[in-house]
PDB file of N, CA and C in Angstrom:
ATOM      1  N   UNK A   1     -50.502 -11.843  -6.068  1.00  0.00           N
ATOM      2  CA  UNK A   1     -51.215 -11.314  -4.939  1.00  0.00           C
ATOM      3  C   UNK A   1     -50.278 -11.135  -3.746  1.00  0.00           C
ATOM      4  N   UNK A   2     -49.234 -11.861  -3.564  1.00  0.00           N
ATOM      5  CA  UNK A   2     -48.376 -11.808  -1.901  1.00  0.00           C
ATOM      6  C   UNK A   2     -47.554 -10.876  -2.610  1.00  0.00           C
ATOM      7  N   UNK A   3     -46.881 -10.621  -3.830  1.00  0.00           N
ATOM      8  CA  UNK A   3     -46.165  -9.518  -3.699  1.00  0.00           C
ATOM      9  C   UNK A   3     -46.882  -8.061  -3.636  1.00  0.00           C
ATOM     10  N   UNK A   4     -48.366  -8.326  -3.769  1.00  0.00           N
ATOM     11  CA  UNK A   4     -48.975  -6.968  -3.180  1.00  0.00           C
ATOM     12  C   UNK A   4     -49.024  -6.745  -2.083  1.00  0.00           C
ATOM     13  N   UNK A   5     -49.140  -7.875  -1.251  1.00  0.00           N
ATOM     14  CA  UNK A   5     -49.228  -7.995   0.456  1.00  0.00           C
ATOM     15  C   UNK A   5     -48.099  -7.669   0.892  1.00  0.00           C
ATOM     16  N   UNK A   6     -46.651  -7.094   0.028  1.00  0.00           N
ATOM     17  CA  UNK A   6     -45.480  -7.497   0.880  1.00  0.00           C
ATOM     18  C   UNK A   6     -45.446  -8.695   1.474  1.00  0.00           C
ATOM     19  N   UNK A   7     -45.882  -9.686   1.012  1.00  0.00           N
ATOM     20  CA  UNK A   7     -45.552 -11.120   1.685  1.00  0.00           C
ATOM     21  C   UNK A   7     -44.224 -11.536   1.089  1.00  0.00           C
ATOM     22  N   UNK A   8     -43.139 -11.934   1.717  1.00  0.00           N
ATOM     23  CA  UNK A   8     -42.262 -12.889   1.291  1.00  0.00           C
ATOM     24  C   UNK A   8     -42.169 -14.128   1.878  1.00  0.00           C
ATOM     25  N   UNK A   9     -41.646 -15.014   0.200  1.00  0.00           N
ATOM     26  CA  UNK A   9     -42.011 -16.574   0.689  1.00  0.00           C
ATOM     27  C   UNK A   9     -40.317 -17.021   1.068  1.00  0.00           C
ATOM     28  N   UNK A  10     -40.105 -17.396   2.033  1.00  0.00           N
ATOM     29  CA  UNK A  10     -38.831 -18.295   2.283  1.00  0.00           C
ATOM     30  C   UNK A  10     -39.229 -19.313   2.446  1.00  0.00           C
ATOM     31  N   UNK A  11     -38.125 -19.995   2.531  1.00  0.00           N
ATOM     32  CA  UNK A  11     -38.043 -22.124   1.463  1.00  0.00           C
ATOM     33  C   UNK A  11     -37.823 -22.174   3.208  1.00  0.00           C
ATOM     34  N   UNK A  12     -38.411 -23.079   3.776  1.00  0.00           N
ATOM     35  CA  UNK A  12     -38.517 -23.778   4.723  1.00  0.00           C
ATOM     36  C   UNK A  12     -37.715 -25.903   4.918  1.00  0.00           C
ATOM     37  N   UNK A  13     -37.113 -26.223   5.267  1.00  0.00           N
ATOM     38  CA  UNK A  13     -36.606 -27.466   5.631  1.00  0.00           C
ATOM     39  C   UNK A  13     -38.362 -28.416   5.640  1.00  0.00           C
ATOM     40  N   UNK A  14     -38.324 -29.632   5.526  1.00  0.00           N
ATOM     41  CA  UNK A  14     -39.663 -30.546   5.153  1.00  0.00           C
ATOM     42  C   UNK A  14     -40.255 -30.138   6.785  1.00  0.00           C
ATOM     43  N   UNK A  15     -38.662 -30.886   7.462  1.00  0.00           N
ATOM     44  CA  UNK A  15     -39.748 -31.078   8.884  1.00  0.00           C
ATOM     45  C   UNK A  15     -38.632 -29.860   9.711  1.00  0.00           C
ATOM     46  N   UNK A  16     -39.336 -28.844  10.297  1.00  0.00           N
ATOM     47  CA  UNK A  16     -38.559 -27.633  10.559  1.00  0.00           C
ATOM     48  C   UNK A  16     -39.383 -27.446  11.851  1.00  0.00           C
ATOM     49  N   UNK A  17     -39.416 -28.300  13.374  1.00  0.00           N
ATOM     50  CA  UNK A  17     -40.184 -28.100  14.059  1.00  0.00           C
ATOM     51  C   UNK A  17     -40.135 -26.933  15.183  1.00  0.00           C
ATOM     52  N   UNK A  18     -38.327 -26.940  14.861  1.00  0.00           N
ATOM     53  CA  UNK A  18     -38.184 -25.489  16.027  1.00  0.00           C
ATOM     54  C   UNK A  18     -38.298 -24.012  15.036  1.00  0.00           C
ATOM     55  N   UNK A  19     -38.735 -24.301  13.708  1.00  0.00           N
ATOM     56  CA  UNK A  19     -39.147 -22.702  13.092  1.00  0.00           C
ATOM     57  C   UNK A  19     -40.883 -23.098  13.427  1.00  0.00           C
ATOM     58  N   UNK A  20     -41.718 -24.125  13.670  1.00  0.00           N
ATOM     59  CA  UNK A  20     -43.164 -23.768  14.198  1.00  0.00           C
ATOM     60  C   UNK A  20     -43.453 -23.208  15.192  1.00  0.00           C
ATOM     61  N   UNK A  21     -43.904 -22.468  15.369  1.00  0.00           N
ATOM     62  CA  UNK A  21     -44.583 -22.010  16.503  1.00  0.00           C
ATOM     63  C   UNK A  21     -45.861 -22.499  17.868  1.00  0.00           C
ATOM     64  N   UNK A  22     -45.911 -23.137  16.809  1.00  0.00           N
ATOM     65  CA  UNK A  22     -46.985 -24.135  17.671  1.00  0.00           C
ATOM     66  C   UNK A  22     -46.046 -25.949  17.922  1.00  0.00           C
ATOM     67  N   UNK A  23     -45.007 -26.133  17.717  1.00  0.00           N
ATOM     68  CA  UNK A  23     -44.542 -26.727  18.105  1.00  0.00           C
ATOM     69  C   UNK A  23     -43.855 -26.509  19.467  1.00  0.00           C
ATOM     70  N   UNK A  24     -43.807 -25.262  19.029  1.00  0.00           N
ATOM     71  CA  UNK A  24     -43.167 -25.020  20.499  1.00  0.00           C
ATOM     72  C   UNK A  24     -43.771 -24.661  21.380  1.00  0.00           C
ATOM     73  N   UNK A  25     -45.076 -24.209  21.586  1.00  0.00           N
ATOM     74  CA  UNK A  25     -46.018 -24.464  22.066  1.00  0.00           C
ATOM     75  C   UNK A  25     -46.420 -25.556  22.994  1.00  0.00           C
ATOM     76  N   UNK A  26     -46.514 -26.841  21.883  1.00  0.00           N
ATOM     77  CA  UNK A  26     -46.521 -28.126  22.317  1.00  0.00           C
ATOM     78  C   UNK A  26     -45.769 -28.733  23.506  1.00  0.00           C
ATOM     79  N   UNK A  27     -44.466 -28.403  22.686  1.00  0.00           N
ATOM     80  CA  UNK A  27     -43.127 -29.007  23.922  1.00  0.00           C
ATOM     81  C   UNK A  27     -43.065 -28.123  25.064  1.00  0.00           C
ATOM     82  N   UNK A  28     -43.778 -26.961  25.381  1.00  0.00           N
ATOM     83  CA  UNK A  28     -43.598 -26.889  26.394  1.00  0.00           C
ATOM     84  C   UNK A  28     -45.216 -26.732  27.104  1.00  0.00           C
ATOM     85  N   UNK A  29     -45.856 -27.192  26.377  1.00  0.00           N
ATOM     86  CA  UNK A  29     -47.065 -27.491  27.172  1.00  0.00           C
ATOM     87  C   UNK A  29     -46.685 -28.937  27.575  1.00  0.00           C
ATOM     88  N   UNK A  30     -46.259 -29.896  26.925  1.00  0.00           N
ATOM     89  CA  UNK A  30     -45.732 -31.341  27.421  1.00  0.00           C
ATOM     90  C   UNK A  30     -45.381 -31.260  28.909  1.00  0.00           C
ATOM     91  N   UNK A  31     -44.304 -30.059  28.673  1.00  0.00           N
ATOM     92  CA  UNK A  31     -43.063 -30.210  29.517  1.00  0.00           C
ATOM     93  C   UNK A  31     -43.941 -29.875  31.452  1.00  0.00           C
ATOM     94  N   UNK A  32     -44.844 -29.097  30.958  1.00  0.00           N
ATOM     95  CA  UNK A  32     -45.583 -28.486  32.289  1.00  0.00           C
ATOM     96  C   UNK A  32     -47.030 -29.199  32.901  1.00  0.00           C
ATOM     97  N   UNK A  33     -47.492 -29.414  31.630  1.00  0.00           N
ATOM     98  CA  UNK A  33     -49.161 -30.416  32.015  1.00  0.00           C
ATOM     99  C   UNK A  33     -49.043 -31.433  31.236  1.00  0.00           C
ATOM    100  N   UNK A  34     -48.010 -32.686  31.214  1.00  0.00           N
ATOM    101  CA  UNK A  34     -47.966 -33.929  30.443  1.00  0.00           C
ATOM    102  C   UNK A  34     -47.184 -34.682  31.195  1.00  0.00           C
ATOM    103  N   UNK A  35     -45.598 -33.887  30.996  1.00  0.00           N
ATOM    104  CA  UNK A  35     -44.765 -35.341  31.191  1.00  0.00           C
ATOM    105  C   UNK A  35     -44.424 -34.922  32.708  1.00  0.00           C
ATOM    106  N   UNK A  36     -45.106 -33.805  33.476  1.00  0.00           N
ATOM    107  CA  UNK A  36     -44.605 -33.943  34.997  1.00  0.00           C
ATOM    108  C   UNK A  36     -45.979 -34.663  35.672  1.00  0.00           C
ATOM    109  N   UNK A  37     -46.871 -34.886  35.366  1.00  0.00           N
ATOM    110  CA  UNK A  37     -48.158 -35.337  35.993  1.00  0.00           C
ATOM    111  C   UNK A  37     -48.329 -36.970  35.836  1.00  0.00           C
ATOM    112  N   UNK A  38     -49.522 -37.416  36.735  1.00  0.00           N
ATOM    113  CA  UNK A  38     -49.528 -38.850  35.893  1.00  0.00           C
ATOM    114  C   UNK A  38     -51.208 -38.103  36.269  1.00  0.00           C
ATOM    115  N   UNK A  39     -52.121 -38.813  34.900  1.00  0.00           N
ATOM    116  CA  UNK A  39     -53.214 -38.497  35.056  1.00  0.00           C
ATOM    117  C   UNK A  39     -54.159 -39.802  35.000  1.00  0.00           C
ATOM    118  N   UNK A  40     -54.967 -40.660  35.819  1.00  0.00           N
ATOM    119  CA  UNK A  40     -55.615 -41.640  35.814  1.00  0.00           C
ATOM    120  C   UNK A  40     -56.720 -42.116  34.700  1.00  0.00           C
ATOM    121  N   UNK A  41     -57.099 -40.755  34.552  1.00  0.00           N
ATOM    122  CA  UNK A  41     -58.383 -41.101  33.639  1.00  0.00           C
ATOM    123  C   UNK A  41     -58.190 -39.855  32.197  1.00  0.00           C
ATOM    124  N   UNK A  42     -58.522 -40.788  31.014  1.00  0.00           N
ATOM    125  CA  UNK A  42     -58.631 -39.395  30.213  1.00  0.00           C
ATOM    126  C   UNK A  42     -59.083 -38.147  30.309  1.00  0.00           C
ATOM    127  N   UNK A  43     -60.247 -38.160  31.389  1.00  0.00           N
ATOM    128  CA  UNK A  43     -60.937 -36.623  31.433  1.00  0.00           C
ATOM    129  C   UNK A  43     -59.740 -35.742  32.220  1.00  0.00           C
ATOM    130  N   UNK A  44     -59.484 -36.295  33.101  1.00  0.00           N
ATOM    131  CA  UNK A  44     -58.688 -35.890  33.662  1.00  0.00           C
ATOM    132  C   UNK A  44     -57.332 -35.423  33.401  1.00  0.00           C
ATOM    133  N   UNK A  45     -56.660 -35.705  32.663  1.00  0.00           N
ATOM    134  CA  UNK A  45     -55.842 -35.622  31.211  1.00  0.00           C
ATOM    135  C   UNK A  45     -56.308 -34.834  30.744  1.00  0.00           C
ATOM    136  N   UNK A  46     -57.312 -34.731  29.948  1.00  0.00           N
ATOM    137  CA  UNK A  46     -58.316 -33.456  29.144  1.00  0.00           C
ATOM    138  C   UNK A  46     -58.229 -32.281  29.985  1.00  0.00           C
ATOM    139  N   UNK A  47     -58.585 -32.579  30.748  1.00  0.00           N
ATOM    140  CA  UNK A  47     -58.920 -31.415  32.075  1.00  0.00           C
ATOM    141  C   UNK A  47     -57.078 -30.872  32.240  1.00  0.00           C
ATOM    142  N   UNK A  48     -56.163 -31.144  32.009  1.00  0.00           N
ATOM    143  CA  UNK A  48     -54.994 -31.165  32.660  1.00  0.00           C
ATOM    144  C   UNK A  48     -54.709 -29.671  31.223  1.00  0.00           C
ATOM    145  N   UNK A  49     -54.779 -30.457  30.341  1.00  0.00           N
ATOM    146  CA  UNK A  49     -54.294 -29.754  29.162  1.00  0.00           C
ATOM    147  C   UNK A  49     -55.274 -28.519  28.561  1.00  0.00           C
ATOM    148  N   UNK A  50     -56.621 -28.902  29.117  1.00  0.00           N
ATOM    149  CA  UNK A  50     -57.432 -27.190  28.977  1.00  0.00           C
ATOM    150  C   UNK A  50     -56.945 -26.308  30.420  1.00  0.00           C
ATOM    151  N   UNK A  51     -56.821 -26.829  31.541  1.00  0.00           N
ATOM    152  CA  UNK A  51     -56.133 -25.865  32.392  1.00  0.00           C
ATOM    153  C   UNK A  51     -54.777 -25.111  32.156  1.00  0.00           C
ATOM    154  N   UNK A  52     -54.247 -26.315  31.758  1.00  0.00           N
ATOM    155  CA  UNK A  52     -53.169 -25.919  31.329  1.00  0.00           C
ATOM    156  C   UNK A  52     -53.128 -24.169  30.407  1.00  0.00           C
ATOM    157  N   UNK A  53     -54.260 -24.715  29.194  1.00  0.00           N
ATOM    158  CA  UNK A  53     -54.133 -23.390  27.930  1.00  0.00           C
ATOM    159  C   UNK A  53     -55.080 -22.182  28.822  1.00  0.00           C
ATOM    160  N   UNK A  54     -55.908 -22.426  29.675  1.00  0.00           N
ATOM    161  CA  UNK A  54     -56.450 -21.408  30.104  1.00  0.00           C
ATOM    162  C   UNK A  54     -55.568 -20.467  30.858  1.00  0.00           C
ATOM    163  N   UNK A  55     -54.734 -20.698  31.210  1.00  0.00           N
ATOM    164  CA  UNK A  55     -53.967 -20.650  32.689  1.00  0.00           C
ATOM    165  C   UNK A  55     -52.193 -19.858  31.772  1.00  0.00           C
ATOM    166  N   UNK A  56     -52.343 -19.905  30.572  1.00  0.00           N
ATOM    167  CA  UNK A  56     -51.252 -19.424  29.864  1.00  0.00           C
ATOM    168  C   UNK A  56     -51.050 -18.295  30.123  1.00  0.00           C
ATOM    169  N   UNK A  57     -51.419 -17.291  30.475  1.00  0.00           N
ATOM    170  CA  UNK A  57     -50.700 -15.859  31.509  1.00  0.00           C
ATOM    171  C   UNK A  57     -49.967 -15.999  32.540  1.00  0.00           C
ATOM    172  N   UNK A  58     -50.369 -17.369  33.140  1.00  0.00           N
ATOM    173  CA  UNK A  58     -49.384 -17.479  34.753  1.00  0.00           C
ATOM    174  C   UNK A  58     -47.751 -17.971  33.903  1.00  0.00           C
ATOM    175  N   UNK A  59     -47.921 -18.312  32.882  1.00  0.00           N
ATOM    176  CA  UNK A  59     -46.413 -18.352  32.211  1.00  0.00           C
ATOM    177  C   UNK A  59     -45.812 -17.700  30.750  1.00  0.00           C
ATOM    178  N   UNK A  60     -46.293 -16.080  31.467  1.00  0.00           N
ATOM    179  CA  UNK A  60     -46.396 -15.265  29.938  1.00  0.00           C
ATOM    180  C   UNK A  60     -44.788 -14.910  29.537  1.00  0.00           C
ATOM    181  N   UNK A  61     -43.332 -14.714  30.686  1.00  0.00           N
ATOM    182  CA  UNK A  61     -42.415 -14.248  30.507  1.00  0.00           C
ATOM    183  C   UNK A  61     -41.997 -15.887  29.602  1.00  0.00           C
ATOM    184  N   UNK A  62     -42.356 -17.066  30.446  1.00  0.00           N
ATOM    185  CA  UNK A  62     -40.987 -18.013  29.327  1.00  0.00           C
ATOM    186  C   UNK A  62     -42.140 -18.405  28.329  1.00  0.00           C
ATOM    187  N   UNK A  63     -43.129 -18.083  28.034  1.00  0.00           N
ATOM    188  CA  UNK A  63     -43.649 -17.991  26.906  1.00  0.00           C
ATOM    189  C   UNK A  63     -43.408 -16.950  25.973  1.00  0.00           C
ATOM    190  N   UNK A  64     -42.932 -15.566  26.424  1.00  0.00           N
ATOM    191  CA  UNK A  64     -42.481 -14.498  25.283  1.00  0.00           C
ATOM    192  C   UNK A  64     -41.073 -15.360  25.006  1.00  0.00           C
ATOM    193  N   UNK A  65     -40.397 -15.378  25.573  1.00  0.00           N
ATOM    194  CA  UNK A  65     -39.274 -16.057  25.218  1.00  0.00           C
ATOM    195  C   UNK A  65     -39.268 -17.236  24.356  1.00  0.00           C
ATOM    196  N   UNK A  66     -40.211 -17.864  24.092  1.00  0.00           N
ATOM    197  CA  UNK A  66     -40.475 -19.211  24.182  1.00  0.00           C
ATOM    198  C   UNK A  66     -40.491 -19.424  22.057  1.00  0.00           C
ATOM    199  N   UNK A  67     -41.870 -18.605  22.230  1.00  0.00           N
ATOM    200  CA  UNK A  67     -42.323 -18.422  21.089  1.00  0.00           C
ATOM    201  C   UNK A  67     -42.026 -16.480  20.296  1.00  0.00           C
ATOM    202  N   UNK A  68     -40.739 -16.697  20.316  1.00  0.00           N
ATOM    203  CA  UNK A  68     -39.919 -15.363  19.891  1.00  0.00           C
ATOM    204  C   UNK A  68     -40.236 -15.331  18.020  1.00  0.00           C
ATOM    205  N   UNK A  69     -40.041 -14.408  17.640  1.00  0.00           N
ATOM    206  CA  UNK A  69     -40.134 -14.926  16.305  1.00  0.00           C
ATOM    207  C   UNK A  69     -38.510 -15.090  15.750  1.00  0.00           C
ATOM    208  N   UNK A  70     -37.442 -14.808  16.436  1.00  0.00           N
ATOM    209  CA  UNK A  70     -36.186 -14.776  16.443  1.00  0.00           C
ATOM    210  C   UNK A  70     -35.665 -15.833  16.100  1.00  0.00           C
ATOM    211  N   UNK A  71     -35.389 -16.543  15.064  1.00  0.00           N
ATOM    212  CA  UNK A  71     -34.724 -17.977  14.550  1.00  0.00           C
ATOM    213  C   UNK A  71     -33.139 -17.991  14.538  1.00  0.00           C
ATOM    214  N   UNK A  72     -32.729 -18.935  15.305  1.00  0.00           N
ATOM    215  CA  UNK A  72     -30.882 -19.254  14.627  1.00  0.00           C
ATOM    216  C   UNK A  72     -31.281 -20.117  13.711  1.00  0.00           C
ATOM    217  N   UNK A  73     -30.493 -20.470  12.646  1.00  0.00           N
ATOM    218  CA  UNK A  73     -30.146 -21.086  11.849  1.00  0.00           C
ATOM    219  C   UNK A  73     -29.008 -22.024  12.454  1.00  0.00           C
ATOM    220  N   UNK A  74     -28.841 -23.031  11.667  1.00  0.00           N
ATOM    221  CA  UNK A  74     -27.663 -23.697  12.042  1.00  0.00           C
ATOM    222  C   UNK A  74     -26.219 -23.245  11.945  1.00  0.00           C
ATOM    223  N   UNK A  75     -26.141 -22.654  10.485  1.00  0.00           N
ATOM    224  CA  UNK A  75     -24.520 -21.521  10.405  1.00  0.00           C
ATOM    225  C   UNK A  75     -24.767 -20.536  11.544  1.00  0.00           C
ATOM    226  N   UNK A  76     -25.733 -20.343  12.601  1.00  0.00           N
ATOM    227  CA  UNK A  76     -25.428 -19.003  13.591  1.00  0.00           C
ATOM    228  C   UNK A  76     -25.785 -17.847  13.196  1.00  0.00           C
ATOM    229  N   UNK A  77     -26.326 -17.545  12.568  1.00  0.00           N
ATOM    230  CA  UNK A  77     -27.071 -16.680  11.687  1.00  0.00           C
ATOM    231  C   UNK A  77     -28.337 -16.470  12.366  1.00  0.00           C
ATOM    232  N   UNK A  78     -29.258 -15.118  12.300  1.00  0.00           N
ATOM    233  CA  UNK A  78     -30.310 -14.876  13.015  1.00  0.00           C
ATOM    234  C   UNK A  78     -30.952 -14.779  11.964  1.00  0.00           C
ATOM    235  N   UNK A  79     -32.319 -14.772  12.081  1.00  0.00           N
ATOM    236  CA  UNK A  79     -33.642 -14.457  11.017  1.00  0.00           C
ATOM    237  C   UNK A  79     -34.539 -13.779  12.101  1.00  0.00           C
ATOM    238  N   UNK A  80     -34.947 -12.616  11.146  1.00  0.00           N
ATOM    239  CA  UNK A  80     -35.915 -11.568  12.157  1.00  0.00           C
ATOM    240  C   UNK A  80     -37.187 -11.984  11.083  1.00  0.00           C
ATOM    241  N   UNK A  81     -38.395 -12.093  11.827  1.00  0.00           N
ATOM    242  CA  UNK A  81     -39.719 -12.213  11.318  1.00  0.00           C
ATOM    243  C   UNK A  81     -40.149 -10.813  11.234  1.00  0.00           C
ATOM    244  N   UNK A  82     -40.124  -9.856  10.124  1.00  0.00           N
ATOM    245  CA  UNK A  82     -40.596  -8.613  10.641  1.00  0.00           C
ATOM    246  C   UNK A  82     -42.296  -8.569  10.488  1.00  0.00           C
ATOM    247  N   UNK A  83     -42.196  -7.831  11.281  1.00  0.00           N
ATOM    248  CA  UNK A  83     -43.725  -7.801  11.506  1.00  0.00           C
ATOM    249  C   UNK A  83     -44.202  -5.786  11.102  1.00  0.00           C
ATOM    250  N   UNK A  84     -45.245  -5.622  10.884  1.00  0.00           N
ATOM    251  CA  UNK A  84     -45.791  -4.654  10.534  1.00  0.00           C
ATOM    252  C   UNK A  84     -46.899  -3.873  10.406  1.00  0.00           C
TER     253      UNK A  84
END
């Protein structure tokens, strides 16, 4: 069935957190509504991190950048995600 989809499968590393996308996500949601705040109460915390995702247009340029589909490899080598 995926070679009807044009899907190709590449072999991925176990734990490969800078090829996720939503890892990177993460670390820099950390970086902006986590580890610069102190938040008193969990809601408030809660509240920190849904503002945070609502509010994701006010940081759309280092988010294109962010979450590129553009991978180095460790030999220096690029990987293009093509899309279609």
């Amino acid at each position: 069935w995926a070679a009807d989809q044009r899907i190709e499968f590449v072999f991925l590393p176990p734990y490969s957190p800078n090829l996720n996308l939503i890892e990177r996500l993460w670390k820099f949601m950390r970086k902006k509504a986590i580890s610069s705040i102190y938040y008193d109460t969990y809601s408030k915390f809660k509240d920190g991190i849904i503002d945070f995702l609502n509010d994701t247009k006010s940081y759309k340029s280092e988010l294109r950048r962010l979450l590129t589909l553009n991978f180095r490899s460790v030999g220096g080598a690029s990987v293009y995600a093509q899309t279609t």
